[in-house]
PDB file of N, CA and C in Angstrom:
ATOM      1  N   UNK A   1     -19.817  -8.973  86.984  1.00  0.00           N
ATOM      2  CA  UNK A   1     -20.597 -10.160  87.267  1.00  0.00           C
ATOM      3  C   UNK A   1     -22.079  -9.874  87.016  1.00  0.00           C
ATOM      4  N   UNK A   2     -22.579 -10.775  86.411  1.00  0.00           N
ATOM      5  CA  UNK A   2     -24.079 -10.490  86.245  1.00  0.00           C
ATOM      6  C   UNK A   2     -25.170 -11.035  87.133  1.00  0.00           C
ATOM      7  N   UNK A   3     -26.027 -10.377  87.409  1.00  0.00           N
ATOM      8  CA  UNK A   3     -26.852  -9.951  88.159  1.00  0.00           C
ATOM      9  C   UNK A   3     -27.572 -11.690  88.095  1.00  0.00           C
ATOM     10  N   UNK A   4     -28.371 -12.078  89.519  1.00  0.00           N
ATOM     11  CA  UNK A   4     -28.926 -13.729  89.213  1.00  0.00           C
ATOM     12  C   UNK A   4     -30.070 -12.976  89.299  1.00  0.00           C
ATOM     13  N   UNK A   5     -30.815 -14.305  88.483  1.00  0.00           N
ATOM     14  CA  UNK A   5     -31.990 -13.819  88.227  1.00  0.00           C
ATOM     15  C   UNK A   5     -33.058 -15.495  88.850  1.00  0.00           C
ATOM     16  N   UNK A   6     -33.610 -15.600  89.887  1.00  0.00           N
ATOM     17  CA  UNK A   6     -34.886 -15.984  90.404  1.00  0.00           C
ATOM     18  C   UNK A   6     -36.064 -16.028  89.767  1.00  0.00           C
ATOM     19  N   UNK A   7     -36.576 -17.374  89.889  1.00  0.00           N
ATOM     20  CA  UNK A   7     -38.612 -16.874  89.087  1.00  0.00           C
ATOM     21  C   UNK A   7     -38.543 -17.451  90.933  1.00  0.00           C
ATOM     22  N   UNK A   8     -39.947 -16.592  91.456  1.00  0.00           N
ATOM     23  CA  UNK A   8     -40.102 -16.674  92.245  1.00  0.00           C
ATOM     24  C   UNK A   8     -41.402 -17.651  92.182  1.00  0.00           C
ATOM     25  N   UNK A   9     -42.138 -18.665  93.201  1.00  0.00           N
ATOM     26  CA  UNK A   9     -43.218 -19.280  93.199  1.00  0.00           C
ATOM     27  C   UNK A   9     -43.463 -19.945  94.783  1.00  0.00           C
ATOM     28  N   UNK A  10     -44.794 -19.002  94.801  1.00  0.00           N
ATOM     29  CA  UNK A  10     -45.912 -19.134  95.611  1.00  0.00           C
ATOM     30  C   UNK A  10     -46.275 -20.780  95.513  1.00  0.00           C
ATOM     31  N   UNK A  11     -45.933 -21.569  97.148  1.00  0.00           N
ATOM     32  CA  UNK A  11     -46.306 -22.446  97.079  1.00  0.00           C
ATOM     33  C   UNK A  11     -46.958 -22.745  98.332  1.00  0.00           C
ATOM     34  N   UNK A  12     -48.060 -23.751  98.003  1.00  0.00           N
ATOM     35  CA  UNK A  12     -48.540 -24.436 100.039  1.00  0.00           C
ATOM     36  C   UNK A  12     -48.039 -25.969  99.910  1.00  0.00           C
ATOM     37  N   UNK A  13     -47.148 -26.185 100.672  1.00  0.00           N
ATOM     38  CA  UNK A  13     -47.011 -27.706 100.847  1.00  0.00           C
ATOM     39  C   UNK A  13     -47.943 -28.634 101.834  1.00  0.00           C
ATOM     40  N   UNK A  14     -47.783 -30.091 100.964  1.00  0.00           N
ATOM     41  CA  UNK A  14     -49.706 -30.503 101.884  1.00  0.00           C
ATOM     42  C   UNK A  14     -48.194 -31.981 102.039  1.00  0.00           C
ATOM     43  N   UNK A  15     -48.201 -32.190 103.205  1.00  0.00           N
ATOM     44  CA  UNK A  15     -46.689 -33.400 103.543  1.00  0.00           C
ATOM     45  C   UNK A  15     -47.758 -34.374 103.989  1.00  0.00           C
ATOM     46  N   UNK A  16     -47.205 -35.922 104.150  1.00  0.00           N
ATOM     47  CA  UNK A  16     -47.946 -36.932 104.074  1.00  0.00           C
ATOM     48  C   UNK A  16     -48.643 -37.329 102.801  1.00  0.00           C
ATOM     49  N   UNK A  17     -48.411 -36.745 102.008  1.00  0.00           N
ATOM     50  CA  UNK A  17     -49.315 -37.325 100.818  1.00  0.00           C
ATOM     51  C   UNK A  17     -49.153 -38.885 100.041  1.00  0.00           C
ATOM     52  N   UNK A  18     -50.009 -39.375  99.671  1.00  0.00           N
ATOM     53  CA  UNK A  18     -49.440 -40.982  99.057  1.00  0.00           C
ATOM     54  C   UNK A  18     -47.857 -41.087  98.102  1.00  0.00           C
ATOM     55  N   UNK A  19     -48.177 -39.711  97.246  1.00  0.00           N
ATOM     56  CA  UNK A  19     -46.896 -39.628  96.639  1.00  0.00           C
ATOM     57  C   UNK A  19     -47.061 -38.463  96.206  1.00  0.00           C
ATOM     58  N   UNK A  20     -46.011 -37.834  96.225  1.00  0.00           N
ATOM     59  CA  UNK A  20     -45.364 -36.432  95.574  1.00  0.00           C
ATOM     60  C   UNK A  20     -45.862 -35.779  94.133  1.00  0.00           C
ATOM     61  N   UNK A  21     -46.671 -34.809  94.458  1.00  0.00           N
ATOM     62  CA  UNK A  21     -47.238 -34.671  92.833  1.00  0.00           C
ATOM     63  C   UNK A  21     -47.081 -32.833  93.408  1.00  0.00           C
ATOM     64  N   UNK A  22     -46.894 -32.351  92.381  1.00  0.00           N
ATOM     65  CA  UNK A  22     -46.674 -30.594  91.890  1.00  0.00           C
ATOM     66  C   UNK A  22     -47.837 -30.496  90.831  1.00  0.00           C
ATOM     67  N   UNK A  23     -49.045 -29.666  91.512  1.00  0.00           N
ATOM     68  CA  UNK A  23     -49.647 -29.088  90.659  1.00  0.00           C
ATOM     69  C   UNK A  23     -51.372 -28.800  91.153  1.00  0.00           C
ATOM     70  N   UNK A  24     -52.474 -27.679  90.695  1.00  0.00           N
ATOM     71  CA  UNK A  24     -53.181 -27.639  91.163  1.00  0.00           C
ATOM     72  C   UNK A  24     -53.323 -26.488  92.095  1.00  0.00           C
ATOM     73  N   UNK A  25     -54.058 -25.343  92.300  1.00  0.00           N
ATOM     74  CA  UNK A  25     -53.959 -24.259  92.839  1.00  0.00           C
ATOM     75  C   UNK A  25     -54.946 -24.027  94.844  1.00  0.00           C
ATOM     76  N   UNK A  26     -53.900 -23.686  95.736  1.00  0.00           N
ATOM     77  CA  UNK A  26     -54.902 -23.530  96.976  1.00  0.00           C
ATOM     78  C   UNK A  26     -54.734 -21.985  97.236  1.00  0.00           C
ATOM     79  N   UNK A  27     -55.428 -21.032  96.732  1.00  0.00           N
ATOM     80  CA  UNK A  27     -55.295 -19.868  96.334  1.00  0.00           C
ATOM     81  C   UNK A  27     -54.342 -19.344  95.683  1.00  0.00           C
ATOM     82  N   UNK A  28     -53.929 -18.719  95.467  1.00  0.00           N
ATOM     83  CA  UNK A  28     -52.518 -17.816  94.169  1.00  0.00           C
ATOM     84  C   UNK A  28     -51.133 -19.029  94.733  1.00  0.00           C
ATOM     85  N   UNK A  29     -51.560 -19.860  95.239  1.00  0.00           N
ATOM     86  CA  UNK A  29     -50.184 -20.835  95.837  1.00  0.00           C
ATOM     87  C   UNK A  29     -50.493 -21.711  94.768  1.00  0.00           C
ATOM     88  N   UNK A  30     -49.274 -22.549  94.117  1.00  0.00           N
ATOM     89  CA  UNK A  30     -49.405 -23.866  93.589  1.00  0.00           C
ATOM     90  C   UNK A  30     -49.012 -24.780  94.881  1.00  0.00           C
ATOM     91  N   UNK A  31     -49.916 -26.352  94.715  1.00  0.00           N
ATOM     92  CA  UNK A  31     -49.883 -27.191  95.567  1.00  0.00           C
ATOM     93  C   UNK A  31     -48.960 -28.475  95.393  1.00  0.00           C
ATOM     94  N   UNK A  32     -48.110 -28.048  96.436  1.00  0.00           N
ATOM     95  CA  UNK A  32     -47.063 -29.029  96.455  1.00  0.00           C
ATOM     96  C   UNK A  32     -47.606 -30.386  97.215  1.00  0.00           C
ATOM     97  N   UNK A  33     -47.438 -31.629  97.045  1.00  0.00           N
ATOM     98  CA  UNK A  33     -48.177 -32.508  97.851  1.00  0.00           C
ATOM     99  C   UNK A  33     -46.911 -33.630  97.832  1.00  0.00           C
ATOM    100  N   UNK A  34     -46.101 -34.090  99.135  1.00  0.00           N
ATOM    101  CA  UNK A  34     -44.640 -34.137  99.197  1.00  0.00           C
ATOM    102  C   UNK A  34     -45.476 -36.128 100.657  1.00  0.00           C
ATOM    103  N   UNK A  35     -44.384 -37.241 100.108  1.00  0.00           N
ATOM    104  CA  UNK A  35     -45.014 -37.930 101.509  1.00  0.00           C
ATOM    105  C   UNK A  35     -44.104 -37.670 102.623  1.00  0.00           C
ATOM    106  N   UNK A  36     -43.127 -36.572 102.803  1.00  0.00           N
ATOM    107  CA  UNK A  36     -42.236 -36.462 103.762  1.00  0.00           C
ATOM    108  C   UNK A  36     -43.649 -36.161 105.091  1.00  0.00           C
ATOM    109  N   UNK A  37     -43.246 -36.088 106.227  1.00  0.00           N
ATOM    110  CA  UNK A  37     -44.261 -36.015 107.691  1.00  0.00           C
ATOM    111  C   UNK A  37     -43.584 -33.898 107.301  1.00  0.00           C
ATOM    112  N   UNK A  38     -43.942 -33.369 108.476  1.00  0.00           N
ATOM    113  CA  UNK A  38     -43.824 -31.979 108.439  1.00  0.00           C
ATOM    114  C   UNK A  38     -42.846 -32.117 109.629  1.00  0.00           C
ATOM    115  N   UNK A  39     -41.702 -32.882 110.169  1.00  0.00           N
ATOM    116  CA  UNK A  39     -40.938 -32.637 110.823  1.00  0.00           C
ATOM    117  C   UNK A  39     -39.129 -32.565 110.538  1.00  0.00           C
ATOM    118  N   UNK A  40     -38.833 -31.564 111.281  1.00  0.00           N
ATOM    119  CA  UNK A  40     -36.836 -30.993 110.916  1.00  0.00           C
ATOM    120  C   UNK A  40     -37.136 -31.227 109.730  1.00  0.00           C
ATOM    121  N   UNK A  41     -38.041 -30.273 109.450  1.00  0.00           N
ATOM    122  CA  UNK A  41     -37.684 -29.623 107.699  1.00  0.00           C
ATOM    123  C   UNK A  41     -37.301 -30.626 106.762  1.00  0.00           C
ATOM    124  N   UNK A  42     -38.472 -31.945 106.870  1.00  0.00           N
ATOM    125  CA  UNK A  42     -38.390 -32.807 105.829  1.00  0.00           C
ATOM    126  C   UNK A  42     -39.557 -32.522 104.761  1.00  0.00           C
ATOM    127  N   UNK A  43     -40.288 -32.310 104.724  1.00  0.00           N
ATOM    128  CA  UNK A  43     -41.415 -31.687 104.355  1.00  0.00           C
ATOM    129  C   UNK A  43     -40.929 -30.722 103.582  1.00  0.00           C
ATOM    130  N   UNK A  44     -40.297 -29.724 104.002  1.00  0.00           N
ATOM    131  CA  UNK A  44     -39.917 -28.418 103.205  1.00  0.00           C
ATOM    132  C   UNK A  44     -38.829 -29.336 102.080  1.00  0.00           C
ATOM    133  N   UNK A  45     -37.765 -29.807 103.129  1.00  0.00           N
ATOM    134  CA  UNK A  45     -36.664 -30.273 101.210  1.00  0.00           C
ATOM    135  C   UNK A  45     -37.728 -31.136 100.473  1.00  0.00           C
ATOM    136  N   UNK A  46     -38.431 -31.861 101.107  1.00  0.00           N
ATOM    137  CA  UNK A  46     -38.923 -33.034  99.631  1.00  0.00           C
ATOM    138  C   UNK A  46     -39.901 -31.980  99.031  1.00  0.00           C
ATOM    139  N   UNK A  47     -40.090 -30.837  99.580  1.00  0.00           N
ATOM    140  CA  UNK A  47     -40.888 -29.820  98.560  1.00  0.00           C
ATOM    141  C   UNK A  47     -39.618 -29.183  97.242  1.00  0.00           C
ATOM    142  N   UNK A  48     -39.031 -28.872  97.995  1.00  0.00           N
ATOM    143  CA  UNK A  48     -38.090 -28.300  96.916  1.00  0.00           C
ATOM    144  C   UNK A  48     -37.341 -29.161  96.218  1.00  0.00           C
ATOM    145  N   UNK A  49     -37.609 -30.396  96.386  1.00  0.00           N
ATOM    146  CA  UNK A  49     -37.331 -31.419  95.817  1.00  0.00           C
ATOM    147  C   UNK A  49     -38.037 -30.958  94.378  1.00  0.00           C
ATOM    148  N   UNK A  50     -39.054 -31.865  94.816  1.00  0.00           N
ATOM    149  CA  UNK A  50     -40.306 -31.833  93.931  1.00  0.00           C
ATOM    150  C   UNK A  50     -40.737 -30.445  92.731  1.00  0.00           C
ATOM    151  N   UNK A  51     -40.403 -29.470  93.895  1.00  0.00           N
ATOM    152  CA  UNK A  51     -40.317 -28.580  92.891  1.00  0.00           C
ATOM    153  C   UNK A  51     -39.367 -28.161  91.559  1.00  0.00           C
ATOM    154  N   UNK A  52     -38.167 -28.721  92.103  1.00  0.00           N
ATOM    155  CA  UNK A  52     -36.987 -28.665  91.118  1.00  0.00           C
ATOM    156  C   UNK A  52     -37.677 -29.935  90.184  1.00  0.00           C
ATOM    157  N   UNK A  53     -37.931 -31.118  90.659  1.00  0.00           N
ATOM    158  CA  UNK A  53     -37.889 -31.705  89.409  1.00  0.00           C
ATOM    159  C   UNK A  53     -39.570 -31.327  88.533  1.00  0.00           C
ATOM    160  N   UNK A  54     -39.851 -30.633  89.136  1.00  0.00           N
ATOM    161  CA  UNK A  54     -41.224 -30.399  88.342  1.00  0.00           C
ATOM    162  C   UNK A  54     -41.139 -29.297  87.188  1.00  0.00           C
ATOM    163  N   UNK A  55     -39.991 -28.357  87.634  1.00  0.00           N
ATOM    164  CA  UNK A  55     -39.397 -27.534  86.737  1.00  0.00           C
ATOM    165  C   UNK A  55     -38.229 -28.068  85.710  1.00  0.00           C
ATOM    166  N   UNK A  56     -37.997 -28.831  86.153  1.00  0.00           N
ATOM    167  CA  UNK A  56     -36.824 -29.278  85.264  1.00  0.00           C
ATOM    168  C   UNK A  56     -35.338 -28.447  86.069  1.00  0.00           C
ATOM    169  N   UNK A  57     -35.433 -28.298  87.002  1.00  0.00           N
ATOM    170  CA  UNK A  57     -33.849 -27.310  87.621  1.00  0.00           C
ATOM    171  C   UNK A  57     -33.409 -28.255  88.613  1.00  0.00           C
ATOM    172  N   UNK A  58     -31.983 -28.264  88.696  1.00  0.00           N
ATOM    173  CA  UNK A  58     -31.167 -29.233  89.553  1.00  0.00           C
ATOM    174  C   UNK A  58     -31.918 -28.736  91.156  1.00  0.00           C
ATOM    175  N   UNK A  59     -31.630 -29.348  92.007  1.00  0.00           N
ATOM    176  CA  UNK A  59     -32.000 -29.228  93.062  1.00  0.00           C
ATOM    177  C   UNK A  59     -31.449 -28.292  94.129  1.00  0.00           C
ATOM    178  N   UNK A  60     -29.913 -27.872  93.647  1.00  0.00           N
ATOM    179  CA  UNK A  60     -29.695 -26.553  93.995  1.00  0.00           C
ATOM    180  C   UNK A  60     -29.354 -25.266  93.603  1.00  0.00           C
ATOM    181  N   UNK A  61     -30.248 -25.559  92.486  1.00  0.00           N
ATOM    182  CA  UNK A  61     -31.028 -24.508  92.002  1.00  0.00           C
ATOM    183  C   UNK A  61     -31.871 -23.831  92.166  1.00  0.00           C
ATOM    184  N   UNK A  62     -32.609 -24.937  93.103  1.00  0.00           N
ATOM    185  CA  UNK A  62     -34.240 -24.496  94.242  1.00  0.00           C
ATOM    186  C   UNK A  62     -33.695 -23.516  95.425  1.00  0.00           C
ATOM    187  N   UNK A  63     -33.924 -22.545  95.730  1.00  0.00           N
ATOM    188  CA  UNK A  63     -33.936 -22.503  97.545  1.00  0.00           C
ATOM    189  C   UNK A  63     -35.022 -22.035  98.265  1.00  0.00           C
ATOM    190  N   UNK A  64     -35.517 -21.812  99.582  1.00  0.00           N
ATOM    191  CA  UNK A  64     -36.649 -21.469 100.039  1.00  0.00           C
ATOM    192  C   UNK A  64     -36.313 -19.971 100.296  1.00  0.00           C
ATOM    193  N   UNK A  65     -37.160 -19.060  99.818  1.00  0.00           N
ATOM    194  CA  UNK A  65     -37.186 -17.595  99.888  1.00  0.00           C
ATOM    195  C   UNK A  65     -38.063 -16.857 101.395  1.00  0.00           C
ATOM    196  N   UNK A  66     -39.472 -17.719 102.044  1.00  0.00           N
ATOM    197  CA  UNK A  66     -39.598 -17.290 103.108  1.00  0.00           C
ATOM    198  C   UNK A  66     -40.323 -18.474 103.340  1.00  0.00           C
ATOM    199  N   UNK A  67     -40.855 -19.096 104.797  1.00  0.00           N
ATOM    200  CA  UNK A  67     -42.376 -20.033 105.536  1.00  0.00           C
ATOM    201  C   UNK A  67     -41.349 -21.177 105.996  1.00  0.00           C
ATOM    202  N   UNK A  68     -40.184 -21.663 106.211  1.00  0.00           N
ATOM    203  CA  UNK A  68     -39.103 -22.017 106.525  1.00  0.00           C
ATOM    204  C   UNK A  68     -40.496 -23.478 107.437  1.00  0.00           C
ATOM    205  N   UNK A  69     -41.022 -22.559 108.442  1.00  0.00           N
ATOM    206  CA  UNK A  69     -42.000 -23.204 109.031  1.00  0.00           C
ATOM    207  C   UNK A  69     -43.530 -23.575 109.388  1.00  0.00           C
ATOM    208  N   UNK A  70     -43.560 -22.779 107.934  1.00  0.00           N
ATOM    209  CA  UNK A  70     -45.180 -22.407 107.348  1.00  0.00           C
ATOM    210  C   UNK A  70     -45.439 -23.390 106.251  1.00  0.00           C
ATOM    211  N   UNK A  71     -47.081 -24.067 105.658  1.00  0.00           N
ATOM    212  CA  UNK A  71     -47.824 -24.681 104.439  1.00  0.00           C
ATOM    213  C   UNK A  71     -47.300 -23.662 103.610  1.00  0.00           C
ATOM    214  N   UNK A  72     -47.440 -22.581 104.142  1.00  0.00           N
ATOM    215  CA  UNK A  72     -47.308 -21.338 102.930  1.00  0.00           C
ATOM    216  C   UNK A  72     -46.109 -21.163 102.864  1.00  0.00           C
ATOM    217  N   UNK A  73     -45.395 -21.122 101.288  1.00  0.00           N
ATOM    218  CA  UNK A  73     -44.203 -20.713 101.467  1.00  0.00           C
ATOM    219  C   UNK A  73     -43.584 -19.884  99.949  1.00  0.00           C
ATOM    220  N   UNK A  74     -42.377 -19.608  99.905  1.00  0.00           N
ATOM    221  CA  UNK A  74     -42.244 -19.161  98.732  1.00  0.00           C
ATOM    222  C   UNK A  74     -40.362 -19.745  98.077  1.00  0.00           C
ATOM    223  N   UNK A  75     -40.482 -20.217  97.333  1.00  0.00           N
ATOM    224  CA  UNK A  75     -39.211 -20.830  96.906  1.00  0.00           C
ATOM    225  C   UNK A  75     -39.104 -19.496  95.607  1.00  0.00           C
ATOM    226  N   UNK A  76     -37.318 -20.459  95.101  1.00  0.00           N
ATOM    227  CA  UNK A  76     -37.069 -19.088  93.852  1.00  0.00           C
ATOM    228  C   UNK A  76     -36.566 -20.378  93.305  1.00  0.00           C
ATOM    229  N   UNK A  77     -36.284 -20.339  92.113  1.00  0.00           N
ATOM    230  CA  UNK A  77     -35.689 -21.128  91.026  1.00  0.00           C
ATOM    231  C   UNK A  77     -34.360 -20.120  90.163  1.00  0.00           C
ATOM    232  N   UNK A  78     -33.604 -20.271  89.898  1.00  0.00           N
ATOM    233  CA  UNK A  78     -32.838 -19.699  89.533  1.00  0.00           C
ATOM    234  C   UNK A  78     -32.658 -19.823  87.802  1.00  0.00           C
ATOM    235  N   UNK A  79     -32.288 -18.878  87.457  1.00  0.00           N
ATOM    236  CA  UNK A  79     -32.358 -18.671  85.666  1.00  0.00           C
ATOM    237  C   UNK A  79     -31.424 -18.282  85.016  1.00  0.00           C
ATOM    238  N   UNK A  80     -31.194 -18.807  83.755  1.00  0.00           N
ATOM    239  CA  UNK A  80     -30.070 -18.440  83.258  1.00  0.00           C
ATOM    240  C   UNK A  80     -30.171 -17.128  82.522  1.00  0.00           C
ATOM    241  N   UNK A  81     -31.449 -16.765  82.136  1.00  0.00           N
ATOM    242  CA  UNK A  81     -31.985 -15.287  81.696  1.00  0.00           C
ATOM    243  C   UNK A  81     -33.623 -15.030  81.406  1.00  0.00           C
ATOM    244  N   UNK A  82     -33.967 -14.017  81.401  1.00  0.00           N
ATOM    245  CA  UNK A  82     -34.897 -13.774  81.024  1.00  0.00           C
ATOM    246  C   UNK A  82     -35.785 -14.663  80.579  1.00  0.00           C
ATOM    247  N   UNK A  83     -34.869 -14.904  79.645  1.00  0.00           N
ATOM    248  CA  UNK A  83     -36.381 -16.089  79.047  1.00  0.00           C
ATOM    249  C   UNK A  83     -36.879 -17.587  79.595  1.00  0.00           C
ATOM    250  N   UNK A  84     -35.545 -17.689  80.591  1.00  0.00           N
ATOM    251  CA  UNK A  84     -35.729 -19.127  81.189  1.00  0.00           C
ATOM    252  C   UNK A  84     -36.476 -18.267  82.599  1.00  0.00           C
ATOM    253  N   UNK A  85     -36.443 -17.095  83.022  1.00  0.00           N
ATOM    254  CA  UNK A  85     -37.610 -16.339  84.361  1.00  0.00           C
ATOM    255  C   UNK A  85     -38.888 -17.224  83.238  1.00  0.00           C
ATOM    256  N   UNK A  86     -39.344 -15.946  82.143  1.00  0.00           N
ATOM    257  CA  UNK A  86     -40.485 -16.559  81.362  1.00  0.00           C
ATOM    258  C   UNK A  86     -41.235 -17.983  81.456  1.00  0.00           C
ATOM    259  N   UNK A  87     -40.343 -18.466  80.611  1.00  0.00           N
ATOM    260  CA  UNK A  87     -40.305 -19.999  81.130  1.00  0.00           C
ATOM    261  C   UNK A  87     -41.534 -20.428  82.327  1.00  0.00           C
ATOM    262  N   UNK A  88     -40.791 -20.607  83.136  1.00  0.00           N
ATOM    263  CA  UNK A  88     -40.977 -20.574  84.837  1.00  0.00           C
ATOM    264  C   UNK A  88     -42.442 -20.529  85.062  1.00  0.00           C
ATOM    265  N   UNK A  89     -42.465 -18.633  84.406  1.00  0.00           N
ATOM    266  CA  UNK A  89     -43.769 -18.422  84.762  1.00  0.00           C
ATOM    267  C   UNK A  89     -45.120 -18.650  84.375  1.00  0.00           C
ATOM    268  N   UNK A  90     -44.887 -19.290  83.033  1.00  0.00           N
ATOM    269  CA  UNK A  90     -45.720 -19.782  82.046  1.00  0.00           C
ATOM    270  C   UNK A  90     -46.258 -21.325  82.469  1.00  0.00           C
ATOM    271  N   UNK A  91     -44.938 -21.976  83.086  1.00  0.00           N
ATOM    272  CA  UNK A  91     -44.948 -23.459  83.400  1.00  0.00           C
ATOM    273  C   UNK A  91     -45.949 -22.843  84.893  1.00  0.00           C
ATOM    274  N   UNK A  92     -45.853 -22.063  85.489  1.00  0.00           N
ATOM    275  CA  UNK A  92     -46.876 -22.150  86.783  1.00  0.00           C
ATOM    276  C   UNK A  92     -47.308 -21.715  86.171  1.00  0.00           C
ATOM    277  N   UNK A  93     -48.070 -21.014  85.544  1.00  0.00           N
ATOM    278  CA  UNK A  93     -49.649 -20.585  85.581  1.00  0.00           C
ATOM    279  C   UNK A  93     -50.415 -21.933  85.024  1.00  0.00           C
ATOM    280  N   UNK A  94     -49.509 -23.113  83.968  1.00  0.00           N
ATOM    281  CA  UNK A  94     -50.122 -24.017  83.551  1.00  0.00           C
ATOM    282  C   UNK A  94     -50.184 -24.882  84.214  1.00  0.00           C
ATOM    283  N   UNK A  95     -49.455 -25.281  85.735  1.00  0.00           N
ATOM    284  CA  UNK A  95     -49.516 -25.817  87.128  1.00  0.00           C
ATOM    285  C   UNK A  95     -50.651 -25.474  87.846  1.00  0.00           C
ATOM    286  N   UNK A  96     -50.576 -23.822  87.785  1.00  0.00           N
ATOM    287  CA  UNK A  96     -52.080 -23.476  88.417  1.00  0.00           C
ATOM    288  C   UNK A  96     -53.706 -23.895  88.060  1.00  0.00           C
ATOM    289  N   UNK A  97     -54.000 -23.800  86.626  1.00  0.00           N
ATOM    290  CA  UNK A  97     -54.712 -23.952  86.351  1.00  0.00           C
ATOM    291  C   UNK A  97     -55.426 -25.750  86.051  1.00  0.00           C
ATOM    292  N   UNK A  98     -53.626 -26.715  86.135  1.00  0.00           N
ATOM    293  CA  UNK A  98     -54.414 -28.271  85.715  1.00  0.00           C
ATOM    294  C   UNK A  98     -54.711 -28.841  87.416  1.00  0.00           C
ATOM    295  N   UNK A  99     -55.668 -29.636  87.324  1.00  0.00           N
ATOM    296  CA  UNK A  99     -55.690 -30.196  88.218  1.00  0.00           C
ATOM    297  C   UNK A  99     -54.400 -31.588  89.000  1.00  0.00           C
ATOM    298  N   UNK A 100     -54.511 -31.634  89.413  1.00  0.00           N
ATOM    299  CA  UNK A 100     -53.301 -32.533  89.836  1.00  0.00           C
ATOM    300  C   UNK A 100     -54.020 -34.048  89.640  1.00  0.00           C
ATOM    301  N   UNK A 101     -52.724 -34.570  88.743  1.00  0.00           N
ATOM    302  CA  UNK A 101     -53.310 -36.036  88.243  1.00  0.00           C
ATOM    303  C   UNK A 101     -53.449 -35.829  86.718  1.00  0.00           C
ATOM    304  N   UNK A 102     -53.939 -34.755  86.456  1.00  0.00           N
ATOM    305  CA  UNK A 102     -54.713 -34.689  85.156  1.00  0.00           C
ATOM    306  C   UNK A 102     -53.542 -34.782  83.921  1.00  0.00           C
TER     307      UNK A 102
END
């Protein structure tokens, strides 16, 4: 069986927002901005929501890796190889650097 392979990504979720947008950096985190409230972990799925569809990966494909109850958190995306990790990481750094909206 072969080994799964995760892109991992540093995220802060900002809940309440007007509407759900992925993108934009609040230190080495990309900014998730989700309108779920921050309560029983609605906040966290409409993040990994958001995050799956911002990547293009089904939704359980997303899972949360640690902050379960933290802004700060860290999800994994799952890959079919190497080059779809790549992928991933290329698509955040170009998350990191646009502003959100833009």
């Amino acid at each position: 069986m072969a080994e799964e392979l995760w892109a991992r990504i540093p995220i802060r979720v900002k809940p309440g927002a007007s509407r759900a947008r992925v993108g934009g950096a609040h230190g080495d985190r990309l900014v998730v901005a989700v309108s779920a409230r921050a309560v029983d972990g609605k906040a966290t799925e409409a993040a990994l929501a958001a995050v799956a569809d911002a990547f293009g990966a089904r939704r359980r494909h997303v899972r949360l890796a640690s902050g379960a109850t933290s802004r700060d958190k860290v999800v994994e995306i799952a890959c079919v190889d190497e080059a779809r990790r790549q992928e991933v990481a290329r698509e955040l750094t170009e998350r990191l650097t646009t502003a959100p909206g833009a």
